[in-house]
PDB file of N, CA and C in Angstrom:
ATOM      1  N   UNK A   1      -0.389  -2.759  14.075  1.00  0.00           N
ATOM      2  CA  UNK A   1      -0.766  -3.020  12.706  1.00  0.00           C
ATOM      3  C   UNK A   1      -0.463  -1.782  11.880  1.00  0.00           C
ATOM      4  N   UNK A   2      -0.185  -1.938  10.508  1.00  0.00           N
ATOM      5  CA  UNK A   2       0.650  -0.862   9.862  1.00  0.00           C
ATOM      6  C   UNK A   2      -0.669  -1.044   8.312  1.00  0.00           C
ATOM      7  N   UNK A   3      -1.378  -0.043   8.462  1.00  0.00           N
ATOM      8  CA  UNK A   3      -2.290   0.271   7.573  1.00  0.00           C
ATOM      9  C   UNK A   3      -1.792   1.387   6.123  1.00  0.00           C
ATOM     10  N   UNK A   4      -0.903   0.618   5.114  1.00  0.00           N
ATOM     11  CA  UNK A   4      -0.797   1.899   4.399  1.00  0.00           C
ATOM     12  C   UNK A   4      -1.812   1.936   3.424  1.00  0.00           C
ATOM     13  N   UNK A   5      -2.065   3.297   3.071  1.00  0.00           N
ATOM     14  CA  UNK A   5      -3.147   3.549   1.825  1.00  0.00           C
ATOM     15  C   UNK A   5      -2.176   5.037   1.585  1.00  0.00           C
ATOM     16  N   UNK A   6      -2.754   5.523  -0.079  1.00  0.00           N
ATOM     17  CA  UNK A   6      -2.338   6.496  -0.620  1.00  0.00           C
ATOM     18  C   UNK A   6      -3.177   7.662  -0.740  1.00  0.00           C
ATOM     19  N   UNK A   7      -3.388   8.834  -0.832  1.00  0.00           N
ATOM     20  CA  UNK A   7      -4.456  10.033  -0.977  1.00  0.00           C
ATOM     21  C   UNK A   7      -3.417  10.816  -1.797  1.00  0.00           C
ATOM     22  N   UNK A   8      -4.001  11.816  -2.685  1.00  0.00           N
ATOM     23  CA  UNK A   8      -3.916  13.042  -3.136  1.00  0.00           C
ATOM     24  C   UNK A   8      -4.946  13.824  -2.709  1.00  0.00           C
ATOM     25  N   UNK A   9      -4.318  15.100  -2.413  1.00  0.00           N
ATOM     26  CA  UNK A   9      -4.804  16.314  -1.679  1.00  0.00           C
ATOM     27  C   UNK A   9      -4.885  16.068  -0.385  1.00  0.00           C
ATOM     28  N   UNK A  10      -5.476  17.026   0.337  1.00  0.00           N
ATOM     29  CA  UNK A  10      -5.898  17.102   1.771  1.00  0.00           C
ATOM     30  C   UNK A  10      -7.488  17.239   2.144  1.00  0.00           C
ATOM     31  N   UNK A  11      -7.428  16.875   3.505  1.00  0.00           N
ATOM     32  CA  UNK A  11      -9.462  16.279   4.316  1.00  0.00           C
ATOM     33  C   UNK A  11      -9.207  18.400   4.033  1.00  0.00           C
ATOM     34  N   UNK A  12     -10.624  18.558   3.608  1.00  0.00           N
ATOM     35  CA  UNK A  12     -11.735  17.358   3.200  1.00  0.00           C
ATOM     36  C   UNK A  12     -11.802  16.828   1.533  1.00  0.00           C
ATOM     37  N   UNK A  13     -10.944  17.796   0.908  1.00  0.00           N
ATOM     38  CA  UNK A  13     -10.919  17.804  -0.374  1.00  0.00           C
ATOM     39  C   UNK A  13      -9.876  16.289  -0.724  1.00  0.00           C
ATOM     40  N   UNK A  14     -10.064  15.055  -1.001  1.00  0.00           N
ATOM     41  CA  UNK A  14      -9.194  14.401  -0.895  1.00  0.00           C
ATOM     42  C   UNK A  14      -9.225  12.535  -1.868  1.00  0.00           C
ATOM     43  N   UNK A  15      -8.302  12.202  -2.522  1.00  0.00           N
ATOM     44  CA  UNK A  15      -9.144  11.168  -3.002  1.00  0.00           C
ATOM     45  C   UNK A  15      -8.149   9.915  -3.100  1.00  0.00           C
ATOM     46  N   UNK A  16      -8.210   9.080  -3.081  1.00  0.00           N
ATOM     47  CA  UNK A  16      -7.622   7.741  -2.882  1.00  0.00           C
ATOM     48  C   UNK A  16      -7.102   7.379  -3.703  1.00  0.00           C
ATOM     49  N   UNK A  17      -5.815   7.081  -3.364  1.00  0.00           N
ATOM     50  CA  UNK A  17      -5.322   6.406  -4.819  1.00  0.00           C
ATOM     51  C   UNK A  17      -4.540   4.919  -5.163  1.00  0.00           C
ATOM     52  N   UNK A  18      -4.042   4.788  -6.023  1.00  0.00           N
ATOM     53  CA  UNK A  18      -3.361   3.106  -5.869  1.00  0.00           C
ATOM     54  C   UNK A  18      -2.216   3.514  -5.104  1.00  0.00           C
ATOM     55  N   UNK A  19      -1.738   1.958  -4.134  1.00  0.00           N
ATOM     56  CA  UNK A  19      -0.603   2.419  -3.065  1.00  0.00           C
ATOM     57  C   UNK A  19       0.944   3.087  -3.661  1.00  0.00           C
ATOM     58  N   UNK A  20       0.638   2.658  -5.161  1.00  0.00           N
ATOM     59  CA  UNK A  20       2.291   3.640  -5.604  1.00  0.00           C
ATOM     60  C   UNK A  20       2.054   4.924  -5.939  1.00  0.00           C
ATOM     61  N   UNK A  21       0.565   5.676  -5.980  1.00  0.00           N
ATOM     62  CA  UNK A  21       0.480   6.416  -6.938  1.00  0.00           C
ATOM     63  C   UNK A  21       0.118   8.007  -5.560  1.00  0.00           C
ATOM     64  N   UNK A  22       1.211   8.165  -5.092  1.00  0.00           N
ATOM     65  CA  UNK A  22       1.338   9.663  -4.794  1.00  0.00           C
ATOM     66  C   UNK A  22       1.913  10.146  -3.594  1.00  0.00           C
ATOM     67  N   UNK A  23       1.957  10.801  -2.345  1.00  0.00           N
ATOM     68  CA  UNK A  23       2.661  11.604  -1.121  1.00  0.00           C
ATOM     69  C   UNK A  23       3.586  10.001  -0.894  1.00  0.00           C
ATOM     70  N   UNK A  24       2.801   9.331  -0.004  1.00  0.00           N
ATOM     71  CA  UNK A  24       3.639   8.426   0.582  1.00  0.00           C
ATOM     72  C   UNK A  24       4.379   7.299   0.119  1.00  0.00           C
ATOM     73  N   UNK A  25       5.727   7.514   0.666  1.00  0.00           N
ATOM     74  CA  UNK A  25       6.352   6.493  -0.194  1.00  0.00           C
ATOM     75  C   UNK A  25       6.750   4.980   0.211  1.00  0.00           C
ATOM     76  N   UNK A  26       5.455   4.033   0.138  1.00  0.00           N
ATOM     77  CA  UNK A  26       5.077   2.982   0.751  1.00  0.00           C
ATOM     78  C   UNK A  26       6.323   1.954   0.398  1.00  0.00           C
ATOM     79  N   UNK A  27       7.718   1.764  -0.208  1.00  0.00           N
ATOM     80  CA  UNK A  27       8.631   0.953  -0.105  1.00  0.00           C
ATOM     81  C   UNK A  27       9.588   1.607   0.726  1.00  0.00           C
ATOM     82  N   UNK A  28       9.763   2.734   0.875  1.00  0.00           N
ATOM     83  CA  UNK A  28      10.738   3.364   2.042  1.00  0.00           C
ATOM     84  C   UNK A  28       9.909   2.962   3.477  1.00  0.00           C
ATOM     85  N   UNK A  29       8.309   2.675   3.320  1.00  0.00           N
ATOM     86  CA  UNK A  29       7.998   2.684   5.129  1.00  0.00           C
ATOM     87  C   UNK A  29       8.395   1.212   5.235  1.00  0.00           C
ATOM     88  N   UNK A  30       7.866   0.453   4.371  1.00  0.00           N
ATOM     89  CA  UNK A  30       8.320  -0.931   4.381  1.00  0.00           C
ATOM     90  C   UNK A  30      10.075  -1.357   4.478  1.00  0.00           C
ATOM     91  N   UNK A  31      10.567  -0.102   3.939  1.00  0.00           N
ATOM     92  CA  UNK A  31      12.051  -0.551   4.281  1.00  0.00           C
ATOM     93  C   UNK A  31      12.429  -0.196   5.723  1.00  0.00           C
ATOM     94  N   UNK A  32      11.830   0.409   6.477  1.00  0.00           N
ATOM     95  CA  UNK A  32      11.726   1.160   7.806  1.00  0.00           C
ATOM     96  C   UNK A  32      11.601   0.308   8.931  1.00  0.00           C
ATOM     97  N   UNK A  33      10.080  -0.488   7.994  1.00  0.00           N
ATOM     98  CA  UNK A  33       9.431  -1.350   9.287  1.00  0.00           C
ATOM     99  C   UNK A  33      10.299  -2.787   9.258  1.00  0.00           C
ATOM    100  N   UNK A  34      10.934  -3.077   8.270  1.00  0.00           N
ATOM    101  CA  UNK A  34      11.828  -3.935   8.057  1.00  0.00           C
ATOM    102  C   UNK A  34      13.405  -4.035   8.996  1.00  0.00           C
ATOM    103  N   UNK A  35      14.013  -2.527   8.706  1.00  0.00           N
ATOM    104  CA  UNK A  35      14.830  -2.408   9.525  1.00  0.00           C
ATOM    105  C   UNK A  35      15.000  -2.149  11.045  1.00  0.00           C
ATOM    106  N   UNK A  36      13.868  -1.817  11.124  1.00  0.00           N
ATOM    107  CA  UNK A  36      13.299  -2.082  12.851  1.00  0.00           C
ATOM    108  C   UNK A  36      12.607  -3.080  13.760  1.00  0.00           C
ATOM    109  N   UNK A  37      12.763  -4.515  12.220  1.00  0.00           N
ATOM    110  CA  UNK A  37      12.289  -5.577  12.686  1.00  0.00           C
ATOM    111  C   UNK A  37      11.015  -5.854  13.519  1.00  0.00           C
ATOM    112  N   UNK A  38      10.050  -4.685  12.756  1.00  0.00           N
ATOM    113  CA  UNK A  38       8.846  -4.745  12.917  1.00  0.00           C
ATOM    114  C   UNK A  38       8.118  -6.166  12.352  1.00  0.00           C
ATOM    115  N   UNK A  39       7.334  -6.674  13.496  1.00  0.00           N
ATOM    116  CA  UNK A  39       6.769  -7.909  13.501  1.00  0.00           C
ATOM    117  C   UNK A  39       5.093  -8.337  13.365  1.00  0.00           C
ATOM    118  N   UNK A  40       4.410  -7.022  12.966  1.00  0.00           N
ATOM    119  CA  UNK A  40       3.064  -6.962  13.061  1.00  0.00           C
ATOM    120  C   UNK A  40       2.272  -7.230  11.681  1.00  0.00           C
ATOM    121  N   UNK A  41       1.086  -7.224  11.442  1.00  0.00           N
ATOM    122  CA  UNK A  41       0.880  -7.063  10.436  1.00  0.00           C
ATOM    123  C   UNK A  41       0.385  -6.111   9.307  1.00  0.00           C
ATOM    124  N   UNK A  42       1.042  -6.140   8.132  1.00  0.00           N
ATOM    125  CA  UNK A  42       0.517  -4.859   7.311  1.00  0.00           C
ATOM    126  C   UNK A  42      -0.572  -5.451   6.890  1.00  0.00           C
ATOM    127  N   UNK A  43      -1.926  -4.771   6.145  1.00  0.00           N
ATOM    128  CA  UNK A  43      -2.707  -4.886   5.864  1.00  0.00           C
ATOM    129  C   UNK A  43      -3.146  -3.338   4.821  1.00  0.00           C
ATOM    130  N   UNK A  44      -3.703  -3.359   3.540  1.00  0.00           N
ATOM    131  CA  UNK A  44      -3.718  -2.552   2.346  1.00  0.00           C
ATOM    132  C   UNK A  44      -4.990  -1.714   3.073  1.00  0.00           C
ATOM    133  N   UNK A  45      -5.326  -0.694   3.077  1.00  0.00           N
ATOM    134  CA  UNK A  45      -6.356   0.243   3.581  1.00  0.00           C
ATOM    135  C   UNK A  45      -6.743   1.565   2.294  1.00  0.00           C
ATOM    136  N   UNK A  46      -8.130   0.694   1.990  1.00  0.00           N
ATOM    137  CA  UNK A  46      -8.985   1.598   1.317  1.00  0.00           C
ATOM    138  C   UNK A  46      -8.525   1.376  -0.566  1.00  0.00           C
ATOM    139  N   UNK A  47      -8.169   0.729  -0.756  1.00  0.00           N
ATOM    140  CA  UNK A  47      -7.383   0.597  -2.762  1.00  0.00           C
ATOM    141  C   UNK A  47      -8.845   1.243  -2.801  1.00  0.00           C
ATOM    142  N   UNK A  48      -8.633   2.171  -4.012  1.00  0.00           N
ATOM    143  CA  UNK A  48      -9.250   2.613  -5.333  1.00  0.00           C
ATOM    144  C   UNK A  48      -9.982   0.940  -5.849  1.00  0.00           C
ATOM    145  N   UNK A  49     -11.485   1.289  -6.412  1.00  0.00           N
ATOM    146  CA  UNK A  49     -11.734   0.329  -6.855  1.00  0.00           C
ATOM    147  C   UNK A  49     -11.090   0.652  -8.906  1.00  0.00           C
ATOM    148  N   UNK A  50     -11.051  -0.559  -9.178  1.00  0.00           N
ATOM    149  CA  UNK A  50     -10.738  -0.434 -10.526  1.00  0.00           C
ATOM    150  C   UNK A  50     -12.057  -0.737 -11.697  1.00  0.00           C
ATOM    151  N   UNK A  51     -12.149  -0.697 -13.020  1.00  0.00           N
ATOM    152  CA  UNK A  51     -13.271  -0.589 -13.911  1.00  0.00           C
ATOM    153  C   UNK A  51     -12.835  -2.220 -14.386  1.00  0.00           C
ATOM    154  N   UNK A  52     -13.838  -2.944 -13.288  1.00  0.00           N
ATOM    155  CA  UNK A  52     -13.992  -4.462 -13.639  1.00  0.00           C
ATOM    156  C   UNK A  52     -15.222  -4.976 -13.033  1.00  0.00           C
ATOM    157  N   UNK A  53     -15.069  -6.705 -13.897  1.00  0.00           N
ATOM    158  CA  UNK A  53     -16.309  -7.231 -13.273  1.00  0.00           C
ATOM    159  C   UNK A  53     -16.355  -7.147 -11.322  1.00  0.00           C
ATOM    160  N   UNK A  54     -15.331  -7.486 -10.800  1.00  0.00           N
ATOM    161  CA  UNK A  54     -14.407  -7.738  -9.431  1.00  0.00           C
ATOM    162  C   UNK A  54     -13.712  -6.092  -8.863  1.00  0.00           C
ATOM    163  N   UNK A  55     -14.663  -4.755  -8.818  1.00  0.00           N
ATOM    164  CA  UNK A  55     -13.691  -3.416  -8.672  1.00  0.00           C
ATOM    165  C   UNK A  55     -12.811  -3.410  -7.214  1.00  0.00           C
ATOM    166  N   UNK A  56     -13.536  -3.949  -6.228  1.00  0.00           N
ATOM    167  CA  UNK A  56     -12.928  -3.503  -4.718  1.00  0.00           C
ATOM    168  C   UNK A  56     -11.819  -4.843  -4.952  1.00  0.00           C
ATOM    169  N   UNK A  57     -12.448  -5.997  -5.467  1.00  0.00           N
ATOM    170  CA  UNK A  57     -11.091  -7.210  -4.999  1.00  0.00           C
ATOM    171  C   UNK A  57     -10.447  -6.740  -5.998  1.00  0.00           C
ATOM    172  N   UNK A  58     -10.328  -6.318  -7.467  1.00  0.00           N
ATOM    173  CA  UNK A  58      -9.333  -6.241  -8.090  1.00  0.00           C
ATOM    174  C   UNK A  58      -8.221  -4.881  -7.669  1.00  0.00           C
ATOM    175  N   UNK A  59      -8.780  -3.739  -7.466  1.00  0.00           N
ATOM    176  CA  UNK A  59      -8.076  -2.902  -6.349  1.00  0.00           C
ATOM    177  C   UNK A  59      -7.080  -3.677  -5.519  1.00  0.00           C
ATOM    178  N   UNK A  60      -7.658  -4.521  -4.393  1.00  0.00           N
ATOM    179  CA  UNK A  60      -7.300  -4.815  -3.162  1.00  0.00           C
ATOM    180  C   UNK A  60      -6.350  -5.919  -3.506  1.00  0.00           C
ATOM    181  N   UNK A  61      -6.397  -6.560  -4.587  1.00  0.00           N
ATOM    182  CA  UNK A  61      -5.272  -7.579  -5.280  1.00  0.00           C
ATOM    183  C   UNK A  61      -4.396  -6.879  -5.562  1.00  0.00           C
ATOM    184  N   UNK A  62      -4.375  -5.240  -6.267  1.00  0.00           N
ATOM    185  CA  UNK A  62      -3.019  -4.657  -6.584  1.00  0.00           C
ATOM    186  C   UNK A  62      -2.314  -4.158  -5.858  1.00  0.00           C
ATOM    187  N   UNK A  63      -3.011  -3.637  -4.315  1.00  0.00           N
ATOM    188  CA  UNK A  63      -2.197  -3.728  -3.472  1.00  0.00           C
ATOM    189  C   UNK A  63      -1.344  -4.333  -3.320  1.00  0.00           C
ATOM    190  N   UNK A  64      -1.764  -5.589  -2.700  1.00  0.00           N
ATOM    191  CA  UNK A  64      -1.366  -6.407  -2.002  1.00  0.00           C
ATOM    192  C   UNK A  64      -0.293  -7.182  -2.781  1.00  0.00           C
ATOM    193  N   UNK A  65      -0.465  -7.372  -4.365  1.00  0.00           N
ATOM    194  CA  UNK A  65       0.624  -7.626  -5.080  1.00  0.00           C
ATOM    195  C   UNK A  65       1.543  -6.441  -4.487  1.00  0.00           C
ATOM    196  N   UNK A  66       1.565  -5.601  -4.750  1.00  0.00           N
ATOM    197  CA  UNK A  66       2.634  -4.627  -4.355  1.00  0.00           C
ATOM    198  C   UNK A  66       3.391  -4.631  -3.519  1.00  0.00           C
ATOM    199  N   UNK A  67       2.762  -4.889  -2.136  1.00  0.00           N
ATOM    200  CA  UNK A  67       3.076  -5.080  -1.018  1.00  0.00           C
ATOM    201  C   UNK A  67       4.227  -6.526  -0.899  1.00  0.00           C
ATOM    202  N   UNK A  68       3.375  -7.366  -1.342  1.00  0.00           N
ATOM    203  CA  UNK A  68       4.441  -8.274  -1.620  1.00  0.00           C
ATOM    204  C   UNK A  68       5.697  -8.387  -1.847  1.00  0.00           C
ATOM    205  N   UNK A  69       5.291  -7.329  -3.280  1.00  0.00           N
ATOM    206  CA  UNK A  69       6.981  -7.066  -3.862  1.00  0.00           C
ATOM    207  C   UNK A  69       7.715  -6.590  -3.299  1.00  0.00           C
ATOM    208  N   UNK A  70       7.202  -5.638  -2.451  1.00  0.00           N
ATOM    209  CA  UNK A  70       7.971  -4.521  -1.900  1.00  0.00           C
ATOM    210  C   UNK A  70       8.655  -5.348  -0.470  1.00  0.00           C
ATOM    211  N   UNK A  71       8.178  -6.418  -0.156  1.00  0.00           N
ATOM    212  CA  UNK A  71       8.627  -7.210   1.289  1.00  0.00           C
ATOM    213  C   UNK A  71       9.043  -7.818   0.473  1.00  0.00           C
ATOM    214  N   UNK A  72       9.558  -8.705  -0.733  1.00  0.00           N
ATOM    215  CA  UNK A  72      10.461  -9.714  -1.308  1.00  0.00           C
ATOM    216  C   UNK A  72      11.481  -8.877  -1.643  1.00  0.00           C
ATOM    217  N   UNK A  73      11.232  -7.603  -1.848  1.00  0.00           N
ATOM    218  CA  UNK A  73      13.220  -6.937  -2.129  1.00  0.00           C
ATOM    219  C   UNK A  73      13.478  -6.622  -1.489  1.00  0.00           C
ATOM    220  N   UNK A  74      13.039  -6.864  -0.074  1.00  0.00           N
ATOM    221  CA  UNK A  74      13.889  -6.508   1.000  1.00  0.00           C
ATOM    222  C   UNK A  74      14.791  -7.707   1.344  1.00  0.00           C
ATOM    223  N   UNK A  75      14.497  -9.120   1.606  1.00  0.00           N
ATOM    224  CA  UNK A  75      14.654 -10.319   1.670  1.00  0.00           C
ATOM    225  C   UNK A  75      16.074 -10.683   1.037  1.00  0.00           C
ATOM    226  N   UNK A  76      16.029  -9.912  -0.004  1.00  0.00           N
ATOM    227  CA  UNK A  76      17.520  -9.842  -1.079  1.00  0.00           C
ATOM    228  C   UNK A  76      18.511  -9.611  -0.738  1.00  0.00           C
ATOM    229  N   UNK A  77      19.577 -10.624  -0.136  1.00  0.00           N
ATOM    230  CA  UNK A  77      21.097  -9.825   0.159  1.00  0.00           C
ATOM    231  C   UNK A  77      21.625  -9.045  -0.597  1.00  0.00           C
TER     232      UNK A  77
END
């Protein structure tokens, strides 16, 4: 299972961020796990909550939109 999440800074000083927003560059791993015909499942780990009625699901929706996208342009001849 392929857990990506994002951080700025380093443990212990360290804080979470949305999956586009910093070190790792979560459409290059997805282009990785793609080209190695990795077959498992990804799953979004830890989204930032956002300032709503819904903070952890609306977070965990922008992931996962993301994620999406990022596995539909691969799909693209």
């Amino acid at each position: 299972m392929n857990r990506p999440r994002n951080v700025r800074g380093k443990v212990p000083h360290y804080q979470e961020t949305f999956i586009d927003d910093s070190e790792v560059d979560v459409l290059r791993v997805l282009a990785i796990l793609h080209r190695n015909q990795f077959e498992g499942v990804i799953i979004p780990d830890h989204a930032p909550q956002m300032s709503c009625a819904a903070p952890w699901h609306a977070g965990m929706a922008y992931a996962l939109g993301y994620l999406k996208a990022g596995l539909q342009s691969l799909q693209v001849p």
